[in-house]
PDB file of N, CA and C in Angstrom:
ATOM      1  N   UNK A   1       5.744  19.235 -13.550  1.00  0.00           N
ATOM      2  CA  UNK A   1       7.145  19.122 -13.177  1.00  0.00           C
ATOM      3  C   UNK A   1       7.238  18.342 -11.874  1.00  0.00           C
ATOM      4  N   UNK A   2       8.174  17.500 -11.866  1.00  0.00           N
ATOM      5  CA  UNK A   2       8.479  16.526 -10.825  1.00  0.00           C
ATOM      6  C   UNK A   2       9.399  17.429  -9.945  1.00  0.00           C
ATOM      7  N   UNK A   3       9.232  18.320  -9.005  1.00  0.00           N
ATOM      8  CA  UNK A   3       9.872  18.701  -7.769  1.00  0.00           C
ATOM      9  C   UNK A   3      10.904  18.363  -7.125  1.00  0.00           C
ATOM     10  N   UNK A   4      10.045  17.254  -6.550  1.00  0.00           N
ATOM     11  CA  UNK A   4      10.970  16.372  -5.951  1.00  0.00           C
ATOM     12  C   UNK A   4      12.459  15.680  -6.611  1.00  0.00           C
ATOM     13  N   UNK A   5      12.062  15.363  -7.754  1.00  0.00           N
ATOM     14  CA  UNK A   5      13.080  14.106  -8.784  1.00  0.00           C
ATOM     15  C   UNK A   5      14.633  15.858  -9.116  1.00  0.00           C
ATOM     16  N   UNK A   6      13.709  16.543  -9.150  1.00  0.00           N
ATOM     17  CA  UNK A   6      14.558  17.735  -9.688  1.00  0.00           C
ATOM     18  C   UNK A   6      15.315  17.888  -8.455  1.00  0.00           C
ATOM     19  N   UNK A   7      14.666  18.186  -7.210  1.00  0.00           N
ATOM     20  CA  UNK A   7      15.997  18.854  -5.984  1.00  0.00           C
ATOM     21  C   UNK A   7      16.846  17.359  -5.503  1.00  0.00           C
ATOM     22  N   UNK A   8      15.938  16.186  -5.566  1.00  0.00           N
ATOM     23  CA  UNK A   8      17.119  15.132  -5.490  1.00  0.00           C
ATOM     24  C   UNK A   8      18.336  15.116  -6.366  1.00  0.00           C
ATOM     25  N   UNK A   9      18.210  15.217  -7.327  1.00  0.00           N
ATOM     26  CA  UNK A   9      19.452  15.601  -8.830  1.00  0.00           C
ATOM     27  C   UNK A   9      19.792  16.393  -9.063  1.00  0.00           C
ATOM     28  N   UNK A  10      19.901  17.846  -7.889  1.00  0.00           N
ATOM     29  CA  UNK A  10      20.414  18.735  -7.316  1.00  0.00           C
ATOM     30  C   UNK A  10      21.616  17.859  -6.189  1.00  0.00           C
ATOM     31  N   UNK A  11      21.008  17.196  -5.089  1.00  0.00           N
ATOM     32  CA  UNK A  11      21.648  16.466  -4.140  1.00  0.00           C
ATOM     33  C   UNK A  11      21.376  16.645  -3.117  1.00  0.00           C
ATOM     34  N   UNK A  12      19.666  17.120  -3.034  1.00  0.00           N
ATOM     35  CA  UNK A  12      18.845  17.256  -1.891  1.00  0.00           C
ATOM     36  C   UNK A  12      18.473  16.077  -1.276  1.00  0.00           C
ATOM     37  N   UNK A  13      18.332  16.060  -0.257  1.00  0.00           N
ATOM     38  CA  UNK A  13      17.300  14.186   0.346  1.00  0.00           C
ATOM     39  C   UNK A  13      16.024  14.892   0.721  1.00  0.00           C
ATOM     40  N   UNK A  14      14.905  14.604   0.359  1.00  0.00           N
ATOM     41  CA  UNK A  14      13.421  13.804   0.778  1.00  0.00           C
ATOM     42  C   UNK A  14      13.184  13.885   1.851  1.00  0.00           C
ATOM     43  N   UNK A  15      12.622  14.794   2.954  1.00  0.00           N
ATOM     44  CA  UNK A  15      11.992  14.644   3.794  1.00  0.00           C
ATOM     45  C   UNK A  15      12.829  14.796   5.089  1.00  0.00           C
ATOM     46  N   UNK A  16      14.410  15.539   4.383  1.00  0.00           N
ATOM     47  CA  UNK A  16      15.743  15.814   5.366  1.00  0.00           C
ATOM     48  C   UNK A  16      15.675  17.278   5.144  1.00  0.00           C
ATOM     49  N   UNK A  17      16.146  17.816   3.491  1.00  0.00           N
ATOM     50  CA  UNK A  17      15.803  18.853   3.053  1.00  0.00           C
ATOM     51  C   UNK A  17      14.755  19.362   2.216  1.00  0.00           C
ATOM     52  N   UNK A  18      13.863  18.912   1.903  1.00  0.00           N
ATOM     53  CA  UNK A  18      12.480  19.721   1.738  1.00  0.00           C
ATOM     54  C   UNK A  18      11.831  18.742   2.052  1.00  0.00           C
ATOM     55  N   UNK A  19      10.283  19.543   1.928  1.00  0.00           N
ATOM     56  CA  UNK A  19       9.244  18.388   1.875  1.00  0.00           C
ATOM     57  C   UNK A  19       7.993  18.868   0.280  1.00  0.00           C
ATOM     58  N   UNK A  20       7.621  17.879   0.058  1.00  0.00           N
ATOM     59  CA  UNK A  20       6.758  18.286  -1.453  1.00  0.00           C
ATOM     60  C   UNK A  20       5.675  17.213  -0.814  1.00  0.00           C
ATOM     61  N   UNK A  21       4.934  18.063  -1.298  1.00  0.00           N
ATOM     62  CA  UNK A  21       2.728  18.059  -1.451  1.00  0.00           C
ATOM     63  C   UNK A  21       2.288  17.946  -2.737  1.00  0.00           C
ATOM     64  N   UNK A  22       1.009  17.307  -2.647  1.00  0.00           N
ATOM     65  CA  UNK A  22       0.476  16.708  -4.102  1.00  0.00           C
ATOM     66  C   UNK A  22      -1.293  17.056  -3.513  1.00  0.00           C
ATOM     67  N   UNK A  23      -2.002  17.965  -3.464  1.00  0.00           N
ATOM     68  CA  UNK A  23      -3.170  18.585  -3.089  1.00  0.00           C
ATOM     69  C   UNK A  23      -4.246  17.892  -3.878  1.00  0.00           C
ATOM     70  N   UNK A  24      -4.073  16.510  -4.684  1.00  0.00           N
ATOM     71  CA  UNK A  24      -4.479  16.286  -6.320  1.00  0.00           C
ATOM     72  C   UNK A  24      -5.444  16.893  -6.254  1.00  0.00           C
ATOM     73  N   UNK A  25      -5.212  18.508  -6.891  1.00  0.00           N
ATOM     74  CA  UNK A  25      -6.082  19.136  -7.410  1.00  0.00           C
ATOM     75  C   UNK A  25      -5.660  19.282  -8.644  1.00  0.00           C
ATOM     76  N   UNK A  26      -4.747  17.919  -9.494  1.00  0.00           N
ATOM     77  CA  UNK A  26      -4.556  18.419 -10.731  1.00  0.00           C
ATOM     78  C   UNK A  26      -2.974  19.346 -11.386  1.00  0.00           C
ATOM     79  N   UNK A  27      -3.219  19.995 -10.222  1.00  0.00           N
ATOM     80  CA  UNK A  27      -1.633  20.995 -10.304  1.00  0.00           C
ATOM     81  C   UNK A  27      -0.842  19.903 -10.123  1.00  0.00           C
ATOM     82  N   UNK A  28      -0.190  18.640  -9.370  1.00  0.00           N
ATOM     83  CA  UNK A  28       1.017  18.255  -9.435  1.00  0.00           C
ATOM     84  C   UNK A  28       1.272  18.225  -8.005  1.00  0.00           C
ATOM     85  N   UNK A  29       2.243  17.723  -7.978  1.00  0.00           N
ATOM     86  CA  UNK A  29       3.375  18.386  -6.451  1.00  0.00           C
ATOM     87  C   UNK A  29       4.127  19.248  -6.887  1.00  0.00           C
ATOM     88  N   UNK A  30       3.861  20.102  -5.611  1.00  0.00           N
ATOM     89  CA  UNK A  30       4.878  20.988  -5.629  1.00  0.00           C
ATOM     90  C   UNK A  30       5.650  21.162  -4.300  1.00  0.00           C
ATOM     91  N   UNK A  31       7.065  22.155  -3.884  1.00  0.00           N
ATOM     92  CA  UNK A  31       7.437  22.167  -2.922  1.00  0.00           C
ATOM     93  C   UNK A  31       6.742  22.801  -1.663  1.00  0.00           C
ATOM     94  N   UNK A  32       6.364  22.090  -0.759  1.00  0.00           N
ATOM     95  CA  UNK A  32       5.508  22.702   0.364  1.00  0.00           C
ATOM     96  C   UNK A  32       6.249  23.412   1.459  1.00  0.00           C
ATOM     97  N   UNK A  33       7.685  23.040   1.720  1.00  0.00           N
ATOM     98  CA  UNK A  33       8.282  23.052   2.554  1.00  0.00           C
ATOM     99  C   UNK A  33       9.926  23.167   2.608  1.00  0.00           C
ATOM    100  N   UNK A  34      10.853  23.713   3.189  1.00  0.00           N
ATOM    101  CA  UNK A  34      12.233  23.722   2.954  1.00  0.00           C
ATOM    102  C   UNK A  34      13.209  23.832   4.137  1.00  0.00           C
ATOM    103  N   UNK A  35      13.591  22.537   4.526  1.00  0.00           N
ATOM    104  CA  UNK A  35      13.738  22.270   5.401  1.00  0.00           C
ATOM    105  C   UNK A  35      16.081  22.458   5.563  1.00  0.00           C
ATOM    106  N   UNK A  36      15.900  22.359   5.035  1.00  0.00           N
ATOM    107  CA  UNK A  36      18.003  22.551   4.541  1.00  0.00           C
ATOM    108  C   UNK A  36      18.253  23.722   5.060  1.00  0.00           C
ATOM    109  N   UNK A  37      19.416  23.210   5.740  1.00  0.00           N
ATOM    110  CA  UNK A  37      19.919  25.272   6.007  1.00  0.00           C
ATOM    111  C   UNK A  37      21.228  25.612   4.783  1.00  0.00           C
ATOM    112  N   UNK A  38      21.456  24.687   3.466  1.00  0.00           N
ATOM    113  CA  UNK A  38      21.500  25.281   2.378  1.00  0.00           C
ATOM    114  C   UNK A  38      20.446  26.146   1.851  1.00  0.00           C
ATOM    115  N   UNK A  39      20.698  27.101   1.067  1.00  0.00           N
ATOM    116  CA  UNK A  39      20.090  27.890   0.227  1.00  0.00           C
ATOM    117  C   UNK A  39      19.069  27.043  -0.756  1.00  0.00           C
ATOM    118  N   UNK A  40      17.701  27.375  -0.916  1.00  0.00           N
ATOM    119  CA  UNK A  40      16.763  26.780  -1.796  1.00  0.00           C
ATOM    120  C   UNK A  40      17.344  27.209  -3.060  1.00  0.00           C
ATOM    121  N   UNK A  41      17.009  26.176  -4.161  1.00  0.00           N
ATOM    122  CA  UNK A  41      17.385  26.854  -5.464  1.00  0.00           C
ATOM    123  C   UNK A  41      16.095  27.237  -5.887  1.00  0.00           C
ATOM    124  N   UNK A  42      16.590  27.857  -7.050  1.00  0.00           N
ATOM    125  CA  UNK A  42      15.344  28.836  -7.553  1.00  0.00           C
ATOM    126  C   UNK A  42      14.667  27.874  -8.879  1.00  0.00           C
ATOM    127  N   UNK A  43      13.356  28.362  -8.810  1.00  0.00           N
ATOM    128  CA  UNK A  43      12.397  27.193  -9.729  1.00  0.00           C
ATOM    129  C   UNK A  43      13.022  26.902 -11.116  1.00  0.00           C
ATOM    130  N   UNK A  44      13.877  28.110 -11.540  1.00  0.00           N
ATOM    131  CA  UNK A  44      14.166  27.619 -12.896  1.00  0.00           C
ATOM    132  C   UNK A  44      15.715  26.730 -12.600  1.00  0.00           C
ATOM    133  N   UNK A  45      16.296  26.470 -11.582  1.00  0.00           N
ATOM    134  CA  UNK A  45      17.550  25.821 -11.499  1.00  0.00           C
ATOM    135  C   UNK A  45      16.932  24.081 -11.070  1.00  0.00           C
ATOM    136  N   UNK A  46      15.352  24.227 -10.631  1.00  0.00           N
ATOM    137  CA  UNK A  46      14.413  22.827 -10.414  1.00  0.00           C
ATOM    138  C   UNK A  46      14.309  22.134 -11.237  1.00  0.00           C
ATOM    139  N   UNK A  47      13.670  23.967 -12.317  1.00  0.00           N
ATOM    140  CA  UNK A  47      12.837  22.910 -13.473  1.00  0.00           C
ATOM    141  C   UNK A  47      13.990  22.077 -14.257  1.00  0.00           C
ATOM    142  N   UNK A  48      15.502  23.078 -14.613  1.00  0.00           N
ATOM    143  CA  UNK A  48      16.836  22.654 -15.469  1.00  0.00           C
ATOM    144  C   UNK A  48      17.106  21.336 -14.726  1.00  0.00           C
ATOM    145  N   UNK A  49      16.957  21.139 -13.520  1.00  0.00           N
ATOM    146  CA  UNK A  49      17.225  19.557 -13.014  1.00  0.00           C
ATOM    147  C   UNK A  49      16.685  18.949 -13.230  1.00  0.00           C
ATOM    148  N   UNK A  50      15.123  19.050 -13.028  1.00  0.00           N
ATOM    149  CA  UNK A  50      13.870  18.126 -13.933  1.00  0.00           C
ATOM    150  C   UNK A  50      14.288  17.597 -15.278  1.00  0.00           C
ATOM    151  N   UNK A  51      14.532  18.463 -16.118  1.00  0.00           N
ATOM    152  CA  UNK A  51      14.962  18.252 -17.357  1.00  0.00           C
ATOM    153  C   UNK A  51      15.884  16.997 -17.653  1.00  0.00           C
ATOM    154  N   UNK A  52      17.053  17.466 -16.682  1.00  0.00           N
ATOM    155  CA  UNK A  52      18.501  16.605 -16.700  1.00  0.00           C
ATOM    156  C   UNK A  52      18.161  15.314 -16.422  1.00  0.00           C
ATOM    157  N   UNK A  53      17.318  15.575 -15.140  1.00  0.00           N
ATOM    158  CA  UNK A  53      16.962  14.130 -14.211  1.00  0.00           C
ATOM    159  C   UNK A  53      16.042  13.052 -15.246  1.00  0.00           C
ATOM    160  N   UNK A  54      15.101  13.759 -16.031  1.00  0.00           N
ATOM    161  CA  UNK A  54      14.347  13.221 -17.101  1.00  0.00           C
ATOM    162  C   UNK A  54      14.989  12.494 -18.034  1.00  0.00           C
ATOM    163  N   UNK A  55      16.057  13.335 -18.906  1.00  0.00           N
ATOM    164  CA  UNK A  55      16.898  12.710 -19.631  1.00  0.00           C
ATOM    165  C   UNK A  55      17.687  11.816 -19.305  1.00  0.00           C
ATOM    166  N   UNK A  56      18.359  11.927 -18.264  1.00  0.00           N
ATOM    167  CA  UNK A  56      19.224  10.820 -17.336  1.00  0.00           C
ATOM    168  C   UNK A  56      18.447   9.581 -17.713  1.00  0.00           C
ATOM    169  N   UNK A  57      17.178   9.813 -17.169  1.00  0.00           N
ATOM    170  CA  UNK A  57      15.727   8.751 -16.679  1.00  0.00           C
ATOM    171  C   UNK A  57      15.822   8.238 -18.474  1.00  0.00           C
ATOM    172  N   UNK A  58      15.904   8.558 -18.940  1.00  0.00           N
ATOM    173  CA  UNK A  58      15.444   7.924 -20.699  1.00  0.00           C
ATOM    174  C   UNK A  58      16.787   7.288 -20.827  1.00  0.00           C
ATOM    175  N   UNK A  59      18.019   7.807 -21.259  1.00  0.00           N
ATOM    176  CA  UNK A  59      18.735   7.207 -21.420  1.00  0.00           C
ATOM    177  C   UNK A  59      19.397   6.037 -20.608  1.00  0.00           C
ATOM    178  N   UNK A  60      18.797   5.764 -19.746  1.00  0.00           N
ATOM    179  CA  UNK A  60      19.110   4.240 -18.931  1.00  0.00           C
ATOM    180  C   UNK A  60      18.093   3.819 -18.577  1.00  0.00           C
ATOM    181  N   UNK A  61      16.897   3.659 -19.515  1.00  0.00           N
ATOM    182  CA  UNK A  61      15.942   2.554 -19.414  1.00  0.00           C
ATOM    183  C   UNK A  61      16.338   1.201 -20.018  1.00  0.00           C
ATOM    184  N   UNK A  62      17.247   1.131 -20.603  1.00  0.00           N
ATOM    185  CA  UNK A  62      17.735   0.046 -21.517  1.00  0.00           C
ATOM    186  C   UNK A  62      18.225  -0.997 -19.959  1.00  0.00           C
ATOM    187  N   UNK A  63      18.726  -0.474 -19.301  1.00  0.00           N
ATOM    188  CA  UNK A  63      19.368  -0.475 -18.270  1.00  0.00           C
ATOM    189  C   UNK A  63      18.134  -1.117 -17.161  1.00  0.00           C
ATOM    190  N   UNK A  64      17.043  -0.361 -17.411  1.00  0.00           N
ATOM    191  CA  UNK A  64      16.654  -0.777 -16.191  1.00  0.00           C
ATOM    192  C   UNK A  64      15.486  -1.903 -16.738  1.00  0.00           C
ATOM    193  N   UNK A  65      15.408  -1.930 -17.993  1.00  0.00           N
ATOM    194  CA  UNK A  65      14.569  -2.982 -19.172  1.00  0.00           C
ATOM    195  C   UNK A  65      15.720  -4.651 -19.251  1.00  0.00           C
ATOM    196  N   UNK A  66      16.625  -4.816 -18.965  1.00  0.00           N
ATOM    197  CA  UNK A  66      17.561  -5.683 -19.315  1.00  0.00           C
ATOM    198  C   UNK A  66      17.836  -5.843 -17.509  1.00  0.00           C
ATOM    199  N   UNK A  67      17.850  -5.293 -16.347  1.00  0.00           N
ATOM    200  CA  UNK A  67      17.797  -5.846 -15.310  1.00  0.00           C
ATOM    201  C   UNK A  67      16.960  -6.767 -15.136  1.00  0.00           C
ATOM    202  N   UNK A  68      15.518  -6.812 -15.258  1.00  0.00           N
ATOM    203  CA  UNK A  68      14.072  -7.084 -14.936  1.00  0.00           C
ATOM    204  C   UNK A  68      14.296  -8.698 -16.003  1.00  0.00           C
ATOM    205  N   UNK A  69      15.331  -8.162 -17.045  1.00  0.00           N
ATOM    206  CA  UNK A  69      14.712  -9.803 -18.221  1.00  0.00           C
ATOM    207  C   UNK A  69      16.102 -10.542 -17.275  1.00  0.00           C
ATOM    208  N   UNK A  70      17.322 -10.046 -16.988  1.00  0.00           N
ATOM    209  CA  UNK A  70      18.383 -11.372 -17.484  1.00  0.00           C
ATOM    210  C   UNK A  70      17.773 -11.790 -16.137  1.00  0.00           C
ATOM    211  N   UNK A  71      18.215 -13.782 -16.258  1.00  0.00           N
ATOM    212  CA  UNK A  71      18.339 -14.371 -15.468  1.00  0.00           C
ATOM    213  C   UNK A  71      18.282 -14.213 -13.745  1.00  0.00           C
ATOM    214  N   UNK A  72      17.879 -14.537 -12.824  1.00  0.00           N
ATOM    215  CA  UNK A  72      18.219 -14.465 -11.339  1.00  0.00           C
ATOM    216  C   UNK A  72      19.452 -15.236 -11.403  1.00  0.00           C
ATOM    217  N   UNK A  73      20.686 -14.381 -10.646  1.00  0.00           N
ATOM    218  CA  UNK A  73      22.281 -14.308 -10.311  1.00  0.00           C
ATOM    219  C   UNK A  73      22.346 -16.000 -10.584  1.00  0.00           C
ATOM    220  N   UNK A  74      21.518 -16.573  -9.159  1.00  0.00           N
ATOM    221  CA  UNK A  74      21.950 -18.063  -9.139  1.00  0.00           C
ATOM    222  C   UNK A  74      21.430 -19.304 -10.352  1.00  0.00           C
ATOM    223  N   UNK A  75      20.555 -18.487 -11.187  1.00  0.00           N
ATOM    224  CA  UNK A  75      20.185 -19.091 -12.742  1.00  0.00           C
ATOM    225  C   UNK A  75      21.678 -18.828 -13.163  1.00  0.00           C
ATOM    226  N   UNK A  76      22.274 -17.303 -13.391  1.00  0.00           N
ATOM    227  CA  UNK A  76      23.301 -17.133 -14.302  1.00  0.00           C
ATOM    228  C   UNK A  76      24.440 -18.209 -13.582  1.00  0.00           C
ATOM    229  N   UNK A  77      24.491 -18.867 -12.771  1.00  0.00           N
ATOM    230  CA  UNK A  77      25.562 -19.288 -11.964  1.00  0.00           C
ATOM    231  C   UNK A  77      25.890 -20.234 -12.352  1.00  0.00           C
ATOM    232  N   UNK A  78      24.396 -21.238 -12.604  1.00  0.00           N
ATOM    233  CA  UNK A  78      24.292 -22.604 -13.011  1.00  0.00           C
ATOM    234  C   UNK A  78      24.557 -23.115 -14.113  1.00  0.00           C
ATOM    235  N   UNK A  79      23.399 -21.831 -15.015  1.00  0.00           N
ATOM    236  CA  UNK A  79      23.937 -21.949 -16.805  1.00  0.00           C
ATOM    237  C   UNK A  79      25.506 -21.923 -16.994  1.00  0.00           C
ATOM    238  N   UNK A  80      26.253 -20.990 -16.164  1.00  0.00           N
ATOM    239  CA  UNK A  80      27.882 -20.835 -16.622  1.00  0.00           C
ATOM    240  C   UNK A  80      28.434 -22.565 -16.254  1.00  0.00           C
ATOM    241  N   UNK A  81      27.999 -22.670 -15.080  1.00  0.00           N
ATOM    242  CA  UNK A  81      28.982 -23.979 -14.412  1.00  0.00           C
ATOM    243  C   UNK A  81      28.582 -25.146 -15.873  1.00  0.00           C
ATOM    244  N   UNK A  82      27.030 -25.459 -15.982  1.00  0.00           N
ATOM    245  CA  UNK A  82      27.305 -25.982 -17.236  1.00  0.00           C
ATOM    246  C   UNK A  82      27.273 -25.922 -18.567  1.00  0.00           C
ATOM    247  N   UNK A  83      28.012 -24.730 -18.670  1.00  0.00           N
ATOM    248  CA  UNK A  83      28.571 -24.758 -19.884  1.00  0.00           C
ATOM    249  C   UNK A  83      29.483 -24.996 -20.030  1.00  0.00           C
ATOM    250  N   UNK A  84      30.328 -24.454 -18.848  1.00  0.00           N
ATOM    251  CA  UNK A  84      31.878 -24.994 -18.699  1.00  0.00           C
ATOM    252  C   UNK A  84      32.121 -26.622 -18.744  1.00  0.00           C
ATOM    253  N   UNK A  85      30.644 -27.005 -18.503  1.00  0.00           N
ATOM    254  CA  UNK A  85      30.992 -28.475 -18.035  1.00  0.00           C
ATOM    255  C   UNK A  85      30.384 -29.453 -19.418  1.00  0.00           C
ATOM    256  N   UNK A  86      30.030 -28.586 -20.306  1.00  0.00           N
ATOM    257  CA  UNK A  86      29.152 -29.066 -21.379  1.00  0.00           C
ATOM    258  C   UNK A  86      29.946 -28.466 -22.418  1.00  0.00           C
ATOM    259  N   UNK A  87      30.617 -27.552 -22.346  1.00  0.00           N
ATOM    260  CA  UNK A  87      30.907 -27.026 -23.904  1.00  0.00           C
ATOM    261  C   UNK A  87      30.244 -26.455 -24.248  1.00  0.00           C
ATOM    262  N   UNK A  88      29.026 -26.009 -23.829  1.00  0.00           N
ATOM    263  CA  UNK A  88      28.114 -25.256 -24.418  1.00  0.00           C
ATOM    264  C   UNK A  88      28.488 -23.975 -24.107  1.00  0.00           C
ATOM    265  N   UNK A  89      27.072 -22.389 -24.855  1.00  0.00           N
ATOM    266  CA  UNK A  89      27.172 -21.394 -24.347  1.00  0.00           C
ATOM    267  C   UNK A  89      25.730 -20.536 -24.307  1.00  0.00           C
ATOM    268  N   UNK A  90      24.826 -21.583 -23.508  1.00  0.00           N
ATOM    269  CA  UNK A  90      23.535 -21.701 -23.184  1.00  0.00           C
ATOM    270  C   UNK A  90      23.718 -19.799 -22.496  1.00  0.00           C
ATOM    271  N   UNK A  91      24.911 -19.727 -21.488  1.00  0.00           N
ATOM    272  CA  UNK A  91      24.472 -18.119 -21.060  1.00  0.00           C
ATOM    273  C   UNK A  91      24.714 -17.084 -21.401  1.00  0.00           C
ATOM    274  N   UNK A  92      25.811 -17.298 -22.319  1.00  0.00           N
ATOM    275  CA  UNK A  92      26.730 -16.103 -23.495  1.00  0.00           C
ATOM    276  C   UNK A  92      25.016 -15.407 -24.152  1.00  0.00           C
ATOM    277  N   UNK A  93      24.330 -17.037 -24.554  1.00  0.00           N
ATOM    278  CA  UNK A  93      23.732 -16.490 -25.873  1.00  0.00           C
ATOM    279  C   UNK A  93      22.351 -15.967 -24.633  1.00  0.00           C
ATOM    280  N   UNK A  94      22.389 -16.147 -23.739  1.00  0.00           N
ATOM    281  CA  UNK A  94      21.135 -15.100 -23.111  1.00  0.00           C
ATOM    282  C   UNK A  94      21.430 -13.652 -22.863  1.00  0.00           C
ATOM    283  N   UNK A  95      22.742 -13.526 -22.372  1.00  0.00           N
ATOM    284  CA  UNK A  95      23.118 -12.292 -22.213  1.00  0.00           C
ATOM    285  C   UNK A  95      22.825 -12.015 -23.401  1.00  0.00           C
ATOM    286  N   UNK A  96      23.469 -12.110 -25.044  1.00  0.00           N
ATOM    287  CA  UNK A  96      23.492 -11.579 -26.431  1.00  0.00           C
ATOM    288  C   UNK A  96      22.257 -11.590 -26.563  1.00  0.00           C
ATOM    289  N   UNK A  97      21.013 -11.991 -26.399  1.00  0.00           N
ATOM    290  CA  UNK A  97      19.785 -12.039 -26.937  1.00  0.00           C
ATOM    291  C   UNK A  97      19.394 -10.524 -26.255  1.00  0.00           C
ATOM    292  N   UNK A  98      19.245 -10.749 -24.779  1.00  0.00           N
ATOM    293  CA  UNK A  98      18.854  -9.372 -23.656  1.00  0.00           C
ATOM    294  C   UNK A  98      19.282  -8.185 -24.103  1.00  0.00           C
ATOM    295  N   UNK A  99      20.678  -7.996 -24.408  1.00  0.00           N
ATOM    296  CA  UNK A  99      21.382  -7.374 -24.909  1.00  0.00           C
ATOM    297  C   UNK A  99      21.042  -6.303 -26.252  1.00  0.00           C
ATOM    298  N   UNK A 100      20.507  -7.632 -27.401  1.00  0.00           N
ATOM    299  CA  UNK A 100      20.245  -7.380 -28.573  1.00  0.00           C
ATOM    300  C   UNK A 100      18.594  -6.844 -28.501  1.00  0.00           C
ATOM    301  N   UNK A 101      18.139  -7.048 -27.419  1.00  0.00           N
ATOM    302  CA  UNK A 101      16.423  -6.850 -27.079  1.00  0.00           C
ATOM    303  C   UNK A 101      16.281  -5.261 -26.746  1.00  0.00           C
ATOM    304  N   UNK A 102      17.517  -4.972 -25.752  1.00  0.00           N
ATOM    305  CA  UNK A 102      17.863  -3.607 -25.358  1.00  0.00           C
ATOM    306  C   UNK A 102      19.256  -3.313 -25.570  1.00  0.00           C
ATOM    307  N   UNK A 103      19.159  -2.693 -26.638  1.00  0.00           N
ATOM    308  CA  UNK A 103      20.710  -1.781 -27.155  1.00  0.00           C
ATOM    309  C   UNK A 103      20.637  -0.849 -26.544  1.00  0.00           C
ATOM    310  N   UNK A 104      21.905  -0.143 -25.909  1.00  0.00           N
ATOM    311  CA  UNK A 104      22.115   0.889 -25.814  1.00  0.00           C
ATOM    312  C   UNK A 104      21.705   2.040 -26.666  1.00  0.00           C
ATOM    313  N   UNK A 105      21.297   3.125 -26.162  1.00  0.00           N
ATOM    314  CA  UNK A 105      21.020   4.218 -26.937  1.00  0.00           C
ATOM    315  C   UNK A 105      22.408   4.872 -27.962  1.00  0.00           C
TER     316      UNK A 105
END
């Protein structure tokens, strides 16, 4: 279980309100430390954020798979200016390709 990813998606910060250790002995990280003068939540309200935060994490990889391919901004800038200036739709059809590469879930 990711600790950390869980009390952030609670609406904890990193090293403000807790701190988490990784001993790699295999076990993982876990919370070492609790630094918030909110109330700690309890491991099973961690692990239910883990969960959430996980799923969150899957369903917008499409998202973070289709950042990494389209174009750099000032590529998309150029392709638009000439298309406008060409008639063409050299950037429509990159977006639709990226797009079609990563569908939404």
């Amino acid at each position: 279980m990711n600790v950390a990813s869980g009390l952030i998606h609670l609406g904890f910060d990193a090293e403000k309100d807790f701190l988490c250790k990784d001993e790699a002995d295999g076990k993982g990280p876990y919370l070492a430390e609790w630094l918030s003068d909110k109330p700690r939540p309890s491991d099973a309200a961690i692990a239910e954020a883990v969960t959430a935060y996980e799923a969150q994490w899957e369903a917008t990889e499409y998202q973070r798979q289709r950042k990494v391919t389209y174009w750099p901004l000032a590529d998309q800038l150029d392709a638009l200016y000439w298309d406008k200036k060409n008639g063409t739709n050299v950037w429509e059809h990159h977006i639709e390709a990226v797009k079609a590469k990563f569908p939404k879930p």
